[in-house]
Protein backbone atom coordinates (compact mmCIF):
# COMPACT_ATOMS: atom_id res chain seq x y z
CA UNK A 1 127.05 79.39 118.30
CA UNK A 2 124.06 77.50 117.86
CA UNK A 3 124.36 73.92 119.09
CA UNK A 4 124.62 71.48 116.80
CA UNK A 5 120.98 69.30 116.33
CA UNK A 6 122.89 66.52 115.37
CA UNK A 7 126.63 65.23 115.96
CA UNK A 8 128.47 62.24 115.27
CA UNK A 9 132.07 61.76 116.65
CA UNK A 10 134.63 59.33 115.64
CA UNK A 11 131.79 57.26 114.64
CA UNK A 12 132.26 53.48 113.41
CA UNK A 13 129.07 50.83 113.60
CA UNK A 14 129.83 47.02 113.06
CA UNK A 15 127.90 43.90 112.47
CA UNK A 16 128.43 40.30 112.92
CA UNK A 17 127.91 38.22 110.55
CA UNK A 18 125.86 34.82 110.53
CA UNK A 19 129.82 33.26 110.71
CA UNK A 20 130.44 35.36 113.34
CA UNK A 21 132.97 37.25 111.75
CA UNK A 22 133.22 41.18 112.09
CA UNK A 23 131.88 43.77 109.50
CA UNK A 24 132.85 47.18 109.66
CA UNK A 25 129.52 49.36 107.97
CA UNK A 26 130.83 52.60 108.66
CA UNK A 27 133.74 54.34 110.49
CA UNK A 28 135.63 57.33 111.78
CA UNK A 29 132.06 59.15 111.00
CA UNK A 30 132.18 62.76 111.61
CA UNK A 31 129.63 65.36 110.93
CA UNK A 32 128.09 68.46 112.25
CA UNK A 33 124.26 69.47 111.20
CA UNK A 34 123.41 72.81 112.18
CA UNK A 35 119.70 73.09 113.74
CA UNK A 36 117.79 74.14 110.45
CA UNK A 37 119.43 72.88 107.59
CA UNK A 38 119.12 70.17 105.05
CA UNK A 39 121.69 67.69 104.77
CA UNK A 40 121.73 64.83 102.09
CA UNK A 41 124.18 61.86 102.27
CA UNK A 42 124.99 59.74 98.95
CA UNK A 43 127.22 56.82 97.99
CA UNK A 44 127.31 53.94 96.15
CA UNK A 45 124.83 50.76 97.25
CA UNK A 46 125.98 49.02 100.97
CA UNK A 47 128.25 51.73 101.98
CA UNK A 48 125.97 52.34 105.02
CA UNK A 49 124.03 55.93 104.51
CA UNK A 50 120.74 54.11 106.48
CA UNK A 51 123.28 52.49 108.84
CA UNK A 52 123.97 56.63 109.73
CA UNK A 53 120.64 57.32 110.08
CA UNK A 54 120.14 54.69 112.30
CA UNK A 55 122.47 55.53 114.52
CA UNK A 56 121.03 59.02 114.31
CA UNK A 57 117.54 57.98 115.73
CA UNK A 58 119.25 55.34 118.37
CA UNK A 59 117.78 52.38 116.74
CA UNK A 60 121.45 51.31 116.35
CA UNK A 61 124.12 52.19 119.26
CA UNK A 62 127.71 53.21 118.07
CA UNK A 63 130.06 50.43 117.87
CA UNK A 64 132.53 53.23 118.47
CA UNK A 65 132.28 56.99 119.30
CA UNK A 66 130.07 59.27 120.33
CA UNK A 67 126.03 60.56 118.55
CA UNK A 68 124.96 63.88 120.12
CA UNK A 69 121.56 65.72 119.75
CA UNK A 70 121.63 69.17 120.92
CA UNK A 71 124.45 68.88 123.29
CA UNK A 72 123.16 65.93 124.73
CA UNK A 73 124.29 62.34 124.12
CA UNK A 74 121.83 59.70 122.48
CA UNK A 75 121.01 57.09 124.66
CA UNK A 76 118.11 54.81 123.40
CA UNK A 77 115.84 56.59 121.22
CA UNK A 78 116.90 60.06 119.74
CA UNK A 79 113.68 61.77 121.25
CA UNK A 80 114.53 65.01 119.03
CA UNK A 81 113.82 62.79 115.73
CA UNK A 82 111.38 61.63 113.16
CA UNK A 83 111.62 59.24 110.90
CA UNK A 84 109.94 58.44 107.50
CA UNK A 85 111.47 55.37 106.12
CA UNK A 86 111.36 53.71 102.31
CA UNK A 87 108.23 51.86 103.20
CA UNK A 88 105.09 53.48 103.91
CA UNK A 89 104.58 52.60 107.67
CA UNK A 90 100.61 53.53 107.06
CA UNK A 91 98.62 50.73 108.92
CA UNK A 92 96.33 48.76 106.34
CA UNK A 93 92.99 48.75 108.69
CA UNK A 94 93.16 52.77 109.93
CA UNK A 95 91.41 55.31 108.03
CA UNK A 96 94.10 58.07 106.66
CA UNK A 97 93.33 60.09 109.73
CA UNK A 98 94.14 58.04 112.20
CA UNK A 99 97.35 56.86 110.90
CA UNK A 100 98.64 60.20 110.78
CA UNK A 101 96.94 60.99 114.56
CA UNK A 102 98.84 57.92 116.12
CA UNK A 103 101.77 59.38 116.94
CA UNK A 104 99.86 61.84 119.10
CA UNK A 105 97.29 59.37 120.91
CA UNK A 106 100.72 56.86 121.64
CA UNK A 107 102.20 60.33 123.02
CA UNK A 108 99.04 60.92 125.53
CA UNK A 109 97.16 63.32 123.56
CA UNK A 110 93.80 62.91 123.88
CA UNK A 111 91.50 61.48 120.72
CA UNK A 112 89.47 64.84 119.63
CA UNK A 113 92.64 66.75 120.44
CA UNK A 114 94.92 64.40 118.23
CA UNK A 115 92.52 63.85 115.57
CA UNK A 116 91.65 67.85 115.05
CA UNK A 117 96.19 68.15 114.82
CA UNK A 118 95.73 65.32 112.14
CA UNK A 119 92.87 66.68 110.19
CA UNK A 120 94.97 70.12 109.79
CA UNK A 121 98.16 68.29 109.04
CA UNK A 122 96.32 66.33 106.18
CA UNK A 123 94.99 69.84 104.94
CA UNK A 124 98.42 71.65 104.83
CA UNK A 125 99.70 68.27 102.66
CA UNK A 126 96.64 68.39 100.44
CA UNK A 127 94.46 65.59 101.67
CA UNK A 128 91.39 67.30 102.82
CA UNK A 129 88.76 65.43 101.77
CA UNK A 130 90.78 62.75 101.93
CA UNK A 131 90.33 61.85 106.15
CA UNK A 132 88.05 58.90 105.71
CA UNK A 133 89.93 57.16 103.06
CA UNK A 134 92.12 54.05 103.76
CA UNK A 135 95.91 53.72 102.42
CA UNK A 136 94.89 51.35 99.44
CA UNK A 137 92.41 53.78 98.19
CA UNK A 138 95.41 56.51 97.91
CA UNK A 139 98.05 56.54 95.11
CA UNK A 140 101.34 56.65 96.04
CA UNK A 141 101.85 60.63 96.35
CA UNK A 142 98.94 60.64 98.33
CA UNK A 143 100.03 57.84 100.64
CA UNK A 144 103.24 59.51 100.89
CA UNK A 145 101.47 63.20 101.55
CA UNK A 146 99.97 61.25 104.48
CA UNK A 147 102.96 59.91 105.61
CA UNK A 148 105.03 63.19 105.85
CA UNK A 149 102.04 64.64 107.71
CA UNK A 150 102.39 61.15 110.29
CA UNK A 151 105.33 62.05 110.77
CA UNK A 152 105.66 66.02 111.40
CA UNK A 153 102.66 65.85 113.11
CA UNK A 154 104.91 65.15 116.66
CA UNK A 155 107.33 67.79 115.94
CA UNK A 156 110.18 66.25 115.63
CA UNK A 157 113.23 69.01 115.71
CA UNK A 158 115.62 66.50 113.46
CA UNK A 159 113.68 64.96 110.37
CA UNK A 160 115.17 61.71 109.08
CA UNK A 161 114.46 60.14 106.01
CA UNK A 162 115.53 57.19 104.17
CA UNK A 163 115.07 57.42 100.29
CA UNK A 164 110.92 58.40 100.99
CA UNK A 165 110.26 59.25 97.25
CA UNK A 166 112.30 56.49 95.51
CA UNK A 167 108.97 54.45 94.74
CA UNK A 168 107.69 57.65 93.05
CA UNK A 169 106.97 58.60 89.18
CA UNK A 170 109.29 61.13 87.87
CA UNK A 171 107.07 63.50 88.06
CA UNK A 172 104.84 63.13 91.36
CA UNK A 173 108.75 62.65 92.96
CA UNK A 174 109.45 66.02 92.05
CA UNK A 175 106.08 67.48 93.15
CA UNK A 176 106.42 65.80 96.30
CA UNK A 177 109.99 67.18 96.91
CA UNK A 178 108.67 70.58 96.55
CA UNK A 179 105.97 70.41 98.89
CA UNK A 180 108.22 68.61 101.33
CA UNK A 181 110.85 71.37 100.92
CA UNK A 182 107.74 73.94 101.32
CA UNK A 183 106.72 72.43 104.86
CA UNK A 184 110.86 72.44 105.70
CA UNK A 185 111.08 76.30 104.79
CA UNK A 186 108.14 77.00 107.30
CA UNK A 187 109.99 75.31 110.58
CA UNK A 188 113.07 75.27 112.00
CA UNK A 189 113.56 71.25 111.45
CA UNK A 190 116.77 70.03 111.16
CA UNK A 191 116.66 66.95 107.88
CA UNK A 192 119.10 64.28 107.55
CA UNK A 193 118.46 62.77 104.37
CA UNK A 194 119.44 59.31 102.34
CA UNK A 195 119.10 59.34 98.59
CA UNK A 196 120.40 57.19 95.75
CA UNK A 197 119.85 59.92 93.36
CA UNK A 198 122.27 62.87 93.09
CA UNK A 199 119.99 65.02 91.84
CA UNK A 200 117.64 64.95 94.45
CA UNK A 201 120.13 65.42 97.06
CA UNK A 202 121.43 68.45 95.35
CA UNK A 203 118.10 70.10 94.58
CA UNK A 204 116.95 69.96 98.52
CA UNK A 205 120.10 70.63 100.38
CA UNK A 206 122.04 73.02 102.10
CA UNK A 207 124.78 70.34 102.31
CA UNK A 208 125.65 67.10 100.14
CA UNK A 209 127.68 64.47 102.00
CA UNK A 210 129.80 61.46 99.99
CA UNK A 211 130.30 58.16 101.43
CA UNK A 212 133.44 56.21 100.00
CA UNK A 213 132.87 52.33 99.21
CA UNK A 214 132.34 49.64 101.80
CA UNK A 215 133.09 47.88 104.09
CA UNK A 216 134.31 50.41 106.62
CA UNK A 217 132.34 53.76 105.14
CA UNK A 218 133.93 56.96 105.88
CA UNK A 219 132.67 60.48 104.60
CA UNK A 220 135.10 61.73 101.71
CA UNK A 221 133.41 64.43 100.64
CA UNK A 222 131.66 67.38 101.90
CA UNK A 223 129.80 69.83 99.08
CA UNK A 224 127.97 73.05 100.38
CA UNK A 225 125.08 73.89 97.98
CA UNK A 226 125.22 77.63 97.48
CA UNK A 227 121.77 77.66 95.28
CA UNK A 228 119.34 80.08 96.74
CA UNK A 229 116.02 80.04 98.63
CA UNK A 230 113.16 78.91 97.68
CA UNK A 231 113.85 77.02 95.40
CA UNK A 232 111.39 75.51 92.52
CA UNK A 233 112.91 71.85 91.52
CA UNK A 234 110.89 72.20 88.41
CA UNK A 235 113.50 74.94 87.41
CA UNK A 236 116.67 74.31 90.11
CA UNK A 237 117.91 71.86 88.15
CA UNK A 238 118.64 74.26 84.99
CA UNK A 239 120.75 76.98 87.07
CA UNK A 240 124.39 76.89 86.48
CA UNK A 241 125.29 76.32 89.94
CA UNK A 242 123.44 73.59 89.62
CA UNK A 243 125.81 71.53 87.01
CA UNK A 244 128.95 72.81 88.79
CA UNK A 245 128.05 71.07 91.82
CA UNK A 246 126.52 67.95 90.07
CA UNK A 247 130.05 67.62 88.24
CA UNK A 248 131.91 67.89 91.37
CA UNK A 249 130.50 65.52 93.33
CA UNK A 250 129.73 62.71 90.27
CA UNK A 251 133.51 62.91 90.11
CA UNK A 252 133.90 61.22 93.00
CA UNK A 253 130.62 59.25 93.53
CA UNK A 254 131.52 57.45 90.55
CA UNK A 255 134.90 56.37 91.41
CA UNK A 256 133.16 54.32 94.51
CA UNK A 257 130.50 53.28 92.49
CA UNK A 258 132.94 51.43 90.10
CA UNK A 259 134.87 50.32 93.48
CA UNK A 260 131.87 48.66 94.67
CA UNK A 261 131.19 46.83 91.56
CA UNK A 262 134.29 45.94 90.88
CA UNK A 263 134.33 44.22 94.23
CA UNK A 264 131.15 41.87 93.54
């Protein structure tokens, strides 16, 4: 078997509180992401999905357990990952292209050398033309066009994203999930990815993954999405597979949405 690009074991993360007291974000986290597949995680609000990805990319160490990358435990910063968060992280004062060529120059690569990688990146995204421009001269889907691009642009092997298109229209969210799925299909990038909104999550992944209520998050459900590939999210969304799945796993999500409101 392939090893697994990402693996949590027995995983639990706490905080302490400004009191001091104890609070249990997630625990007994278990999953398995094969190298090349999509895998969304949902839940209700606070029940810890970015706390996960976190711990994924080593900004956070377990409290408890073990996080493996391909065989390997993560110590410090999960080398094998990107990460494009909810905010842009485009600096203000750098043209488009050299945002997305930082990564490189911070990496070594040399400026022509990084700067050519960012120019092509910014073409296969649909920004040529575009170089020169700064972030506030972009609309959003541009801005966030640039920012996949920043962060593919190192190679990452796992791909982690925390609810990137949320700040998006209806429709430039769905045009950018497309192209993002487009660039996905062409690698062998592993994505780990946190969404609020169920149909997103179904649309884009191989896997759907259901957090229960916190405090103290544990995975409750597992869903394997059987639609096939490519897919067009313009049309996914009308296949019957696609409801099937949607009903199954709103059965659940609700209950712990209702749990967690209930508890405010």
């Amino acid at each position: 078997m392939t090893t697994p690009s990402v693996e949590l074991k027995s995983v639990r993360r706490d905080f302490v509180t400004p009191s001091g007291d104890t609070y249990p974000a997630v625990r007994d986290i278990n999953l398995v992401i094969p190298a090349g597949t999509f895998v969304s995680i949902v839940g209700p609000t606070g029940c810890g999905k970015s706390t996960i990805l976190n711990v994924v990319a080593g900004l956070l160490p377990p409290t408890e357990g073990q996080v493996m990358s391909f065989g390997k435990p993560v110590s410090g910063l999960n080398a094998h990952t990107g990460y494009m968060f909810q905010q842009e992280t485009l600096l203000p004062w750098k043209t488009i292209v050299d945002n997305v060529r930082l990564g490189l120059t911070m990496r070594g690569v040399s400026s022509k050398a990084a700067k050519r990688d960012a120019r092509s990146w910014l073409k296969r995204v649909g920004l040529a033309g575009f170089e020169d421009r700064y972030p506030h001269q972009l609309s959003g889907g541009m801005r966030k066009r640039a920012s996949i691009a920043q962060t593919l642009i190192t190679g990452p092997e796992v791909l982690l994203m925390d609810e990137p298109f949320s700040a998006l229209d209806v429709q430039t969210r769905q045009v950018m999930e497309n192209e993002l799925l487009q660039l996905w299909q062409d690698s062998n990038t592993s994505v780990l990815f946190i969404t609020h909104d169920l149909d997103e999550a179904i649309a884009l992944s191989d896997e759907v993954l259901l957090l229960s209520s916190g405090p103290g998050s544990s995975i409750i459900g597992r869903f394997d999405v059987e639609l096939p590939r490519p897919r067009d999210l313009m049309t996914v969304r009308d296949q019957p597979g696609f409801t099937e799945i949607y009903t199954k796993v709103w059965s659940q999500l609700r209950q712990e949405v209702m749990k967690t409101y209930a508890a405010i």
